[in-house]
N, C-alpha and C. Protein backbone atom coordinates (compact mmCIF):
# COMPACT_ATOMS: atom_id res chain seq x y z
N UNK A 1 173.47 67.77 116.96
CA UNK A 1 172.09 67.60 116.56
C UNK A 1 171.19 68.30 117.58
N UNK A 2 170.11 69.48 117.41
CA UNK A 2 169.44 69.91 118.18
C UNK A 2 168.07 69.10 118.42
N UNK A 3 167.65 68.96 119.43
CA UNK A 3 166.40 68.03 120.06
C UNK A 3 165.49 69.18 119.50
N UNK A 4 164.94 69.71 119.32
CA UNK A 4 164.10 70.65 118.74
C UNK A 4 164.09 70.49 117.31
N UNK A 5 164.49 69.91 116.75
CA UNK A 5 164.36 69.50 115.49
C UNK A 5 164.39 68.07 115.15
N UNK A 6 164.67 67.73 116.35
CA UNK A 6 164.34 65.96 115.97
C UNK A 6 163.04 65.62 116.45
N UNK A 7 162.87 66.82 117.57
CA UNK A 7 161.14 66.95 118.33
C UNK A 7 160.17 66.94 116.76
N UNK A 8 160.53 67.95 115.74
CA UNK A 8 159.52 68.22 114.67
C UNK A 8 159.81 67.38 113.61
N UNK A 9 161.03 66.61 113.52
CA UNK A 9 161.05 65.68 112.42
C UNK A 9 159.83 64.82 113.21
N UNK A 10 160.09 64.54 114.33
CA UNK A 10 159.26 63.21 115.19
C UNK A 10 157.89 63.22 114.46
N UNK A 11 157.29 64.61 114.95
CA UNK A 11 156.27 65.10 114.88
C UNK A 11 155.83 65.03 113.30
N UNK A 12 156.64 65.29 112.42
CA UNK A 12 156.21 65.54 111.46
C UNK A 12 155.83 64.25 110.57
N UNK A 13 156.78 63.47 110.97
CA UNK A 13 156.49 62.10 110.64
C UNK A 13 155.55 61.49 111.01
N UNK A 14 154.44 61.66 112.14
CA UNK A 14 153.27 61.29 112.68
C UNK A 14 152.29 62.04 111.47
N UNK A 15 152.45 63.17 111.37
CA UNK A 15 151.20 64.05 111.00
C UNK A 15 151.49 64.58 109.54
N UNK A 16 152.29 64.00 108.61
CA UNK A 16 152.57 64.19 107.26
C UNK A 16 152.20 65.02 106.88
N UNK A 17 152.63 66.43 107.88
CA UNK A 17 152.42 68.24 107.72
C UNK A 17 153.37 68.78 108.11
N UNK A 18 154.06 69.76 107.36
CA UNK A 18 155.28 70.41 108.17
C UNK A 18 154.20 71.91 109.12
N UNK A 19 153.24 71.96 108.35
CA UNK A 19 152.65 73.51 109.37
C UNK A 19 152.06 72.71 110.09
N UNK A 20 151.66 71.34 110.22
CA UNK A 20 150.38 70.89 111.22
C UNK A 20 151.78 70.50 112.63
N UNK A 21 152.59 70.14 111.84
CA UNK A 21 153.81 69.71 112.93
C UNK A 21 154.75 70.99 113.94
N UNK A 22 155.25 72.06 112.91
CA UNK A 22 155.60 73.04 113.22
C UNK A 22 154.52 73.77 114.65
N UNK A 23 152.99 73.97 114.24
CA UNK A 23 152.20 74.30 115.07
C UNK A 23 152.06 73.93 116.31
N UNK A 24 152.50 72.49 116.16
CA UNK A 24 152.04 72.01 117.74
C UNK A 24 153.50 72.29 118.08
N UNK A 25 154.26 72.75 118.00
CA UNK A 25 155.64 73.21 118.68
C UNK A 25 155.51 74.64 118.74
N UNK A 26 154.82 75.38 118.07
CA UNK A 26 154.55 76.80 118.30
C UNK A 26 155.65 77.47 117.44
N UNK A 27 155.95 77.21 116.47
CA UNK A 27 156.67 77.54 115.06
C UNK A 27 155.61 77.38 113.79
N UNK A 28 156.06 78.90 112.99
CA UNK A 28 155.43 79.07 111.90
C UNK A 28 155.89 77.73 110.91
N UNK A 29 155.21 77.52 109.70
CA UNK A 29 155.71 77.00 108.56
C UNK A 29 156.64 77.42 108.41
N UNK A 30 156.88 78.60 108.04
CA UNK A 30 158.65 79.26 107.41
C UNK A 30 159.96 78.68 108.63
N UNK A 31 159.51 78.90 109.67
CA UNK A 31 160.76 78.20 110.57
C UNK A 31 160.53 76.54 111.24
N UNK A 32 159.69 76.46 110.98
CA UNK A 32 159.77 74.10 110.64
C UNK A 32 160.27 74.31 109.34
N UNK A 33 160.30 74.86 108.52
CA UNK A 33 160.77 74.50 107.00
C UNK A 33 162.45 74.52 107.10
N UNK A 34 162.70 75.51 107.90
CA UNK A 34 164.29 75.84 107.98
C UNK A 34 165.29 75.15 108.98
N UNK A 35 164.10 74.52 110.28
CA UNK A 35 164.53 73.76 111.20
C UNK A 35 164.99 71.97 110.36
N UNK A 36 163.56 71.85 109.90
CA UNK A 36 164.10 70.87 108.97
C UNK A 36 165.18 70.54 108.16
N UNK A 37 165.58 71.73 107.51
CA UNK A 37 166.82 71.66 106.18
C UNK A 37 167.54 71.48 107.08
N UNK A 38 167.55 72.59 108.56
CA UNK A 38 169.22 72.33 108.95
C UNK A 38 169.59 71.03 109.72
N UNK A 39 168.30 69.95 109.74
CA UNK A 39 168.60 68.77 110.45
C UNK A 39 169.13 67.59 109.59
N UNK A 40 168.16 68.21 107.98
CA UNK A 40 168.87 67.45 107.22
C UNK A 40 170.19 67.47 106.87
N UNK A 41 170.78 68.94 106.95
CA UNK A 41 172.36 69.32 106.65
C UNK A 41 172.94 68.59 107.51
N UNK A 42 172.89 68.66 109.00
CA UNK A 42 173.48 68.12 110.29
C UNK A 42 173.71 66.47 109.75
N UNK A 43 172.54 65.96 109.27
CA UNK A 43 172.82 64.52 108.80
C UNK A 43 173.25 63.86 107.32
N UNK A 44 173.51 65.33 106.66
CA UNK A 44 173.84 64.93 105.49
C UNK A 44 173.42 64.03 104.37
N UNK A 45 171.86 64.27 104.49
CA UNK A 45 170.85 63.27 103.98
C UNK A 45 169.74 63.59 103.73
N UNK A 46 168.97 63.28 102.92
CA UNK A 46 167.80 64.02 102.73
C UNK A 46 166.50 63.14 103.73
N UNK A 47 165.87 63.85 104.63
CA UNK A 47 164.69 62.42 105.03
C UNK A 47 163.43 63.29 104.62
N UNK A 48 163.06 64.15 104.21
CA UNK A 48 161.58 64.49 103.45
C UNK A 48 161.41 64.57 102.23
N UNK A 49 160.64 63.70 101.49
CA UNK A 49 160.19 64.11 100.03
C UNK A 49 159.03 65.16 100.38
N UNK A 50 159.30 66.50 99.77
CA UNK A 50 158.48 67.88 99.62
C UNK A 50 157.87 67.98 98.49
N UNK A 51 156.71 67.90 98.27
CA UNK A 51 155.86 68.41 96.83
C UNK A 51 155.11 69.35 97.76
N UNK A 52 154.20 69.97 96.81
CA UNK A 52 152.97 71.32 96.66
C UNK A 52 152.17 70.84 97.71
N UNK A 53 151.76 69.35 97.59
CA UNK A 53 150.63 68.81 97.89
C UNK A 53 150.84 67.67 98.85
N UNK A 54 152.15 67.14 99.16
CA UNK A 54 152.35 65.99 100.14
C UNK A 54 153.64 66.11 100.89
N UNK A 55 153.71 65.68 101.56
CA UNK A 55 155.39 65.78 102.34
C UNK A 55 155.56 63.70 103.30
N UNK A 56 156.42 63.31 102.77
CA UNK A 56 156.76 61.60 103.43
C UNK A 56 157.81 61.77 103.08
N UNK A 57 158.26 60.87 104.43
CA UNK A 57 159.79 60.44 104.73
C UNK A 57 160.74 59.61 103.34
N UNK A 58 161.96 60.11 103.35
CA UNK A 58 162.38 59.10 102.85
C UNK A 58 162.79 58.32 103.03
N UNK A 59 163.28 56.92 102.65
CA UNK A 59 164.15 55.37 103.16
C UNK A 59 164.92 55.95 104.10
N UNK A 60 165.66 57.04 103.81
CA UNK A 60 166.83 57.58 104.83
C UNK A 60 165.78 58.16 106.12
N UNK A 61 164.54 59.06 106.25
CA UNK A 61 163.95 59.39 106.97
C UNK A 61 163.29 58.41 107.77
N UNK A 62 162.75 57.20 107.27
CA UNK A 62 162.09 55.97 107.56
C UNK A 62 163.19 55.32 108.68
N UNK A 63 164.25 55.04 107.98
CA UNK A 63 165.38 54.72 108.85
C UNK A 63 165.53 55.38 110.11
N UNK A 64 166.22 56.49 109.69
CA UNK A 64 166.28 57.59 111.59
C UNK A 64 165.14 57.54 112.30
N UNK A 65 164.04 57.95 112.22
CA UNK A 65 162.77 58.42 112.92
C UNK A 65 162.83 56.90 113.93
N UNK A 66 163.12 56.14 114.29
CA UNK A 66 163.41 55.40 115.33
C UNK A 66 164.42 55.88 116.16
N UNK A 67 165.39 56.12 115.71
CA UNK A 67 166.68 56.50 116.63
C UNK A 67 166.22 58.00 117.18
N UNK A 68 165.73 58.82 116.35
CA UNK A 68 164.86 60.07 116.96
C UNK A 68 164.17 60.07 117.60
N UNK A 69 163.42 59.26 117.92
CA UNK A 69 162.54 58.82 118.90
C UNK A 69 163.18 58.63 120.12
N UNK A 70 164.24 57.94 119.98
CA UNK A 70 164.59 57.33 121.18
C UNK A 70 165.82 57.83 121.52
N UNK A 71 165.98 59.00 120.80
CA UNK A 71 167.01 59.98 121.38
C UNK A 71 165.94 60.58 122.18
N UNK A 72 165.01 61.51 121.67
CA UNK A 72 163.96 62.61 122.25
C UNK A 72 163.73 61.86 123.69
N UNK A 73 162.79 60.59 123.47
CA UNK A 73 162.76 59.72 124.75
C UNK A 73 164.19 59.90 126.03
N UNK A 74 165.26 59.12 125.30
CA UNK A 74 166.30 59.52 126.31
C UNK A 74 166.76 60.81 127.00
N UNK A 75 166.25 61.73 126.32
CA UNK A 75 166.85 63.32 126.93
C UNK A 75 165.60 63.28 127.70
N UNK A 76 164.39 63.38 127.73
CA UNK A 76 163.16 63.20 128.40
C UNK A 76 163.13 62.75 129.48
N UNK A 77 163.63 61.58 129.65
CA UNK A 77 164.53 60.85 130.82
C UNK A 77 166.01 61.09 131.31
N UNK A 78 166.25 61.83 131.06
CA UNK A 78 167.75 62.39 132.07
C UNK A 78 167.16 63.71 132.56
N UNK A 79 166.71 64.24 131.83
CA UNK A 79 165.84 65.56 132.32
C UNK A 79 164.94 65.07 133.68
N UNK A 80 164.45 64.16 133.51
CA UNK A 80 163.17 64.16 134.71
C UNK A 80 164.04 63.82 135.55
N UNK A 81 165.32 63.17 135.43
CA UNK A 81 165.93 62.14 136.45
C UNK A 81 167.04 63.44 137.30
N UNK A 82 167.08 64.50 136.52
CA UNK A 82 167.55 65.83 137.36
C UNK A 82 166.97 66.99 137.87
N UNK A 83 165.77 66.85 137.42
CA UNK A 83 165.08 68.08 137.35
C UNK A 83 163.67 67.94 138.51
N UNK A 84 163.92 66.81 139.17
CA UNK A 84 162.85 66.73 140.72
C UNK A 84 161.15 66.94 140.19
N UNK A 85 160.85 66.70 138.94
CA UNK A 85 159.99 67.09 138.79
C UNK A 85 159.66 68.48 138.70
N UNK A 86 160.53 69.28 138.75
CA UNK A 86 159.93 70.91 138.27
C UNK A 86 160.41 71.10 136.93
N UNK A 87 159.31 71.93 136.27
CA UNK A 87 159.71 72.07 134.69
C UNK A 87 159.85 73.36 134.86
N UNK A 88 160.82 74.01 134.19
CA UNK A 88 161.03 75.36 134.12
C UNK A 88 161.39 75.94 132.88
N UNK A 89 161.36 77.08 132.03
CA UNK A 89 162.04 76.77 131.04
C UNK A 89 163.28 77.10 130.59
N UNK A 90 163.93 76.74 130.15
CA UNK A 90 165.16 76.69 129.81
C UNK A 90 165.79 77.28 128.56
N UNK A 91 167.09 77.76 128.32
CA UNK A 91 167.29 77.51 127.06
C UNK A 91 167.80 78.81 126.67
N UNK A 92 167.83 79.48 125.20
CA UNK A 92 167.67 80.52 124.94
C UNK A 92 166.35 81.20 124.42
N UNK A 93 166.39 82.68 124.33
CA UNK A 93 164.83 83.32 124.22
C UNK A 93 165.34 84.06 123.29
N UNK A 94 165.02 84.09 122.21
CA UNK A 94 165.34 85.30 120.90
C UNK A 94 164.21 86.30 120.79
N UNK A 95 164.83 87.65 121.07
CA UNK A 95 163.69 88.13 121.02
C UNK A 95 164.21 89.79 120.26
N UNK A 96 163.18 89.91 119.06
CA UNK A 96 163.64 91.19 118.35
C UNK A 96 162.36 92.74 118.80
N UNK A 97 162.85 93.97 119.11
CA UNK A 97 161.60 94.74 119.33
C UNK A 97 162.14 96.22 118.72
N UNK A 98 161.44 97.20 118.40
CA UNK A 98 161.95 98.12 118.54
C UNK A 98 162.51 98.99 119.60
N UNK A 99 163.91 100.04 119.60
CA UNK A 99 164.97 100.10 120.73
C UNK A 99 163.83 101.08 121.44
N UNK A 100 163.15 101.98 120.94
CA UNK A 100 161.94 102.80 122.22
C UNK A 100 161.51 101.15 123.21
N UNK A 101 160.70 100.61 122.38
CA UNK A 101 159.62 100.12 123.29
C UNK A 101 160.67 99.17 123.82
N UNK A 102 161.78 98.95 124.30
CA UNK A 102 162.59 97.86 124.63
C UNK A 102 162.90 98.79 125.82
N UNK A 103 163.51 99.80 125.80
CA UNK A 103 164.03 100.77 126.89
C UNK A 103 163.29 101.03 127.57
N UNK A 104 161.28 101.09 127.29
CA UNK A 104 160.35 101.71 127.71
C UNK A 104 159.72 100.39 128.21
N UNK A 105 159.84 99.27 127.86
CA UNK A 105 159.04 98.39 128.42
C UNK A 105 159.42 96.89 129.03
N UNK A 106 160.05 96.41 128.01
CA UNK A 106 161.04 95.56 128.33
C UNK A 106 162.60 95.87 129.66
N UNK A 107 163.16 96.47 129.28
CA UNK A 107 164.12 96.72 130.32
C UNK A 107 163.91 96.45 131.75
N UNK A 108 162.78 97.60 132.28
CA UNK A 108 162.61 97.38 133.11
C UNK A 108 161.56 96.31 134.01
N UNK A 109 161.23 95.63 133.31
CA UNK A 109 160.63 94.12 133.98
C UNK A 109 161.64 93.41 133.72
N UNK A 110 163.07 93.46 133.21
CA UNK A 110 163.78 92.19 132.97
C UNK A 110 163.64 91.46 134.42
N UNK A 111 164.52 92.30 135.71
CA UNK A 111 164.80 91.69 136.71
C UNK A 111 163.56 90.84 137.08
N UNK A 112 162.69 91.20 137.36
CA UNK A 112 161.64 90.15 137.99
C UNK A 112 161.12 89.34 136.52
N UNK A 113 161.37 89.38 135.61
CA UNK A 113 161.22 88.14 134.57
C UNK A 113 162.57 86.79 134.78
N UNK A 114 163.60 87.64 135.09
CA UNK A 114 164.72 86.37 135.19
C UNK A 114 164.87 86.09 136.50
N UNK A 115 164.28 86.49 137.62
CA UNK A 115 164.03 85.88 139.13
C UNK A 115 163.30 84.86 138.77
N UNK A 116 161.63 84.91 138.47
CA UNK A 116 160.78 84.11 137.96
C UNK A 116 161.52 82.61 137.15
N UNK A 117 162.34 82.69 136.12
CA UNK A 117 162.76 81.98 135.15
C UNK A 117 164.70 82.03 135.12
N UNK A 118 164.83 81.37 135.83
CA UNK A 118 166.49 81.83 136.19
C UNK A 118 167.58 80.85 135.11
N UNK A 119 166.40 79.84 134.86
CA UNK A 119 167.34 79.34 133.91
C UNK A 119 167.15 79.41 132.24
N UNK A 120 166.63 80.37 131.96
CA UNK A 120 166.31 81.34 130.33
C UNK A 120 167.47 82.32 130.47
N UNK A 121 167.89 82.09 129.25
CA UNK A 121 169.08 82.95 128.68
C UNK A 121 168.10 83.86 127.32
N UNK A 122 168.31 85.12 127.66
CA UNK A 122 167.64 86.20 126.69
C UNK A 122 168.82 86.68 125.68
N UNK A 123 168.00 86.62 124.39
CA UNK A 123 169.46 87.01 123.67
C UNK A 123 168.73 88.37 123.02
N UNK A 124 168.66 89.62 123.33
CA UNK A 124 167.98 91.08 122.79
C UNK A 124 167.82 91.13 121.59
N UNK A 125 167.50 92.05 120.52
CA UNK A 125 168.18 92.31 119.27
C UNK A 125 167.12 93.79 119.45
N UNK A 126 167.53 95.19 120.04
CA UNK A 126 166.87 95.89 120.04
C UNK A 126 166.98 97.20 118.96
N UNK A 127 166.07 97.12 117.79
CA UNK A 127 166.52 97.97 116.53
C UNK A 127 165.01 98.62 115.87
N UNK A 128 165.11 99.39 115.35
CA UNK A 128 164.27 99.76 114.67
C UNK A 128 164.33 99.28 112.93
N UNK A 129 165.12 98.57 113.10
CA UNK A 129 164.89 98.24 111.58
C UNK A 129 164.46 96.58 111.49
N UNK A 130 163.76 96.55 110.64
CA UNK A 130 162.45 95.07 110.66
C UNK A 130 163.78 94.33 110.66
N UNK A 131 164.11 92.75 110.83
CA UNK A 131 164.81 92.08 111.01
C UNK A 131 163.90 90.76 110.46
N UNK A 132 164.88 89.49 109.89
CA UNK A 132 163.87 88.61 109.21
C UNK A 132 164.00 87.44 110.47
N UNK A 133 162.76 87.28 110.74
CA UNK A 133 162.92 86.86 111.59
C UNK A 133 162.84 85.16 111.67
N UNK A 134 162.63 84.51 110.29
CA UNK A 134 163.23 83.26 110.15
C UNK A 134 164.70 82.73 110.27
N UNK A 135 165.22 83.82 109.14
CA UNK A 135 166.44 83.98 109.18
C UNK A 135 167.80 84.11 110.15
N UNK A 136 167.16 85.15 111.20
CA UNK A 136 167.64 85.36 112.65
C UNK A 136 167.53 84.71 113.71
N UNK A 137 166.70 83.62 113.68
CA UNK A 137 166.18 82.71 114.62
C UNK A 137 165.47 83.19 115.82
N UNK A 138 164.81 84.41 115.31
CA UNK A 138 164.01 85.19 116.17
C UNK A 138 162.56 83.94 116.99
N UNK A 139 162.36 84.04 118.35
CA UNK A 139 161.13 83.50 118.52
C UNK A 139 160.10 84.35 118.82
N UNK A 140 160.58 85.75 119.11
CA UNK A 140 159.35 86.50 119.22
C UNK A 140 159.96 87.90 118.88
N UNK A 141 158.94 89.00 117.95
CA UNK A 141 159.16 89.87 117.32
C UNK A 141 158.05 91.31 117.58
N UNK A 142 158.61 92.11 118.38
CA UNK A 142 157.44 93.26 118.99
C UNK A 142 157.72 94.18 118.06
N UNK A 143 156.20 94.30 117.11
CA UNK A 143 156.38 95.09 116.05
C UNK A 143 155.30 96.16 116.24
N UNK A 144 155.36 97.41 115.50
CA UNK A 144 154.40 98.97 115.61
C UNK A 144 153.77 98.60 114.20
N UNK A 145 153.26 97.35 114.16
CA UNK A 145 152.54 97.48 112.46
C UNK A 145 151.97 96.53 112.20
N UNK A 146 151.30 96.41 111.22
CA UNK A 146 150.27 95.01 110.72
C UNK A 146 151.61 94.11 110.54
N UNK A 147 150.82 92.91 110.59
CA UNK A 147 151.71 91.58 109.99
C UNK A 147 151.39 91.51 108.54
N UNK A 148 152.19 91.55 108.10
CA UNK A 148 151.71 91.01 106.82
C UNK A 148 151.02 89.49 106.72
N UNK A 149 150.40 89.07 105.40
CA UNK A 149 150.39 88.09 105.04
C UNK A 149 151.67 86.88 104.84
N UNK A 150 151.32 86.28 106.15
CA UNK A 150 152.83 85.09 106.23
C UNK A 150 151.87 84.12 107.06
N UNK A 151 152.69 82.98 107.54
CA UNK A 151 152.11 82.03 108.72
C UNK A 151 152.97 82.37 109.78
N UNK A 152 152.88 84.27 110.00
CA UNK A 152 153.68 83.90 111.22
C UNK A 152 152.26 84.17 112.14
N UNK A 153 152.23 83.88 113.49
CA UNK A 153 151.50 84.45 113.84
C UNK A 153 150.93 85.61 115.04
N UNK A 154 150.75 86.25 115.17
CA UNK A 154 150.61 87.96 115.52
C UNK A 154 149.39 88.09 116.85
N UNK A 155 149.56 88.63 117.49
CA UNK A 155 148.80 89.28 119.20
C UNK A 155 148.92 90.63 119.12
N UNK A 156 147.97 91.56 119.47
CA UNK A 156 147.75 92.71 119.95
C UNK A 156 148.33 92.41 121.45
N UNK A 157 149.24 93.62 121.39
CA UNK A 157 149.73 93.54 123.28
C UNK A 157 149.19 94.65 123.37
N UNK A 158 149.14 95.95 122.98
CA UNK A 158 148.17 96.99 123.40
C UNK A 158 148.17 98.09 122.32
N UNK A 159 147.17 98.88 123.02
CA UNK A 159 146.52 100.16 121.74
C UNK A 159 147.75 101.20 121.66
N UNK A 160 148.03 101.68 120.40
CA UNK A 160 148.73 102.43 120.11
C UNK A 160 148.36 103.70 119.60
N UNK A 161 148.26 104.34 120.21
CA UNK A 161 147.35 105.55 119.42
C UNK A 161 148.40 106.62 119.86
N UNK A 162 148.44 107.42 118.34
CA UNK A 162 149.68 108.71 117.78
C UNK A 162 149.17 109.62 117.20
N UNK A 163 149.42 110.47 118.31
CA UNK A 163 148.93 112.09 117.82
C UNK A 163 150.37 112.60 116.89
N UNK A 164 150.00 112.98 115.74
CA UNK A 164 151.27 114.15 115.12
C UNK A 164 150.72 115.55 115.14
N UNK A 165 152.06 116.03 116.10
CA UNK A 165 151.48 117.81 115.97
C UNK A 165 152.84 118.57 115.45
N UNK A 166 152.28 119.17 114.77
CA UNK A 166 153.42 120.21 113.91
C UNK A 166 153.27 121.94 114.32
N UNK A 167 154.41 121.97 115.33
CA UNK A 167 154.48 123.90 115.69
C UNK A 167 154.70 124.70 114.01
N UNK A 168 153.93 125.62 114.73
CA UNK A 168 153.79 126.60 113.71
C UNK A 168 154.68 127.94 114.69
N UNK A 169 155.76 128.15 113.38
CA UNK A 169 156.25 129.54 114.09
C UNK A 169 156.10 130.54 114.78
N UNK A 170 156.33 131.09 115.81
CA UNK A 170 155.37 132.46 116.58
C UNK A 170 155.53 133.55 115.63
């Protein structure tokens, strides 16, 4: 069972929103929607009734969301009880970009990004071809283009400006 999904069942069960819940974890709708299913698979049970217009627990959801609680609580507390009070972050980092700007920008700050953060595990995916990034469990995606219309949500990191010049034969 991943704590990151019992974090947004928690959550979601407070705020009877999967985007209002997803948000305060810093996940789009499309990936709380998918975090969800796979917590429900893990438990083999359904705990959200989903319509257009409402989302509540079911008897089976009503039930857990105590023991979720007090799982989340318990890891909360073994964590502080090892971790001296420093929070750092942890974990894995999914991250998709195109292979130029990865070689050109990324690469070389890795070392002083994983001095800084020693206990983040980076997992690359460096391609030029779009990648879905619900699907992939991407958490962050460095793209050369508009976002489309989605709830993911999108930052300017800097100006891109492209000259095309075409030689003409001597």
């Amino acid at each position: 069972m991943n704590l990151e999904h019992l974090e947004l069942f928690v959550r979601l069960a407070h705020t009877q929103n999967i985007s209002q819940a997803g948000q305060q974890l810093g996940l789009s709708p499309a990936v709380a929607s998918v975090h969800l299913n796979k917590l429900e698979q893990s438990l083999g049970v359904r705990l959200i009734h989903r319509t257009t217009r409402k989302v509540s627990l079911t008897e089976e959801g009503r039930t857990f969301l105590p023991f979720a609680e007090d799982v989340l609580a318990s890891a909360e507390n073994a964590r502080a009880a090892v971790s001296g009070g420093e929070s750092s972050p942890r974990g894995t980092l999914r991250i998709t970009a195109p292979a130029s700007f990865g070689r050109m920008h990324i690469v070389p700050a890795l070392a002083g990004f994983m001095a800084t953060y020693p206990e983040l595990r980076l997992d690359f995916r460096l391609s030029d071809s779009i990648l879905d990034l619900v699907e992939g469990g991407f958490d962050i995606a460095i793209r050369n283009a508009e976002l489309k219309d989605s709830g993911l949500i999108a930052r300017k990191l800097a100006k891109d400006r492209r000259i095309y010049v075409h030689l003409l034969p001597i």
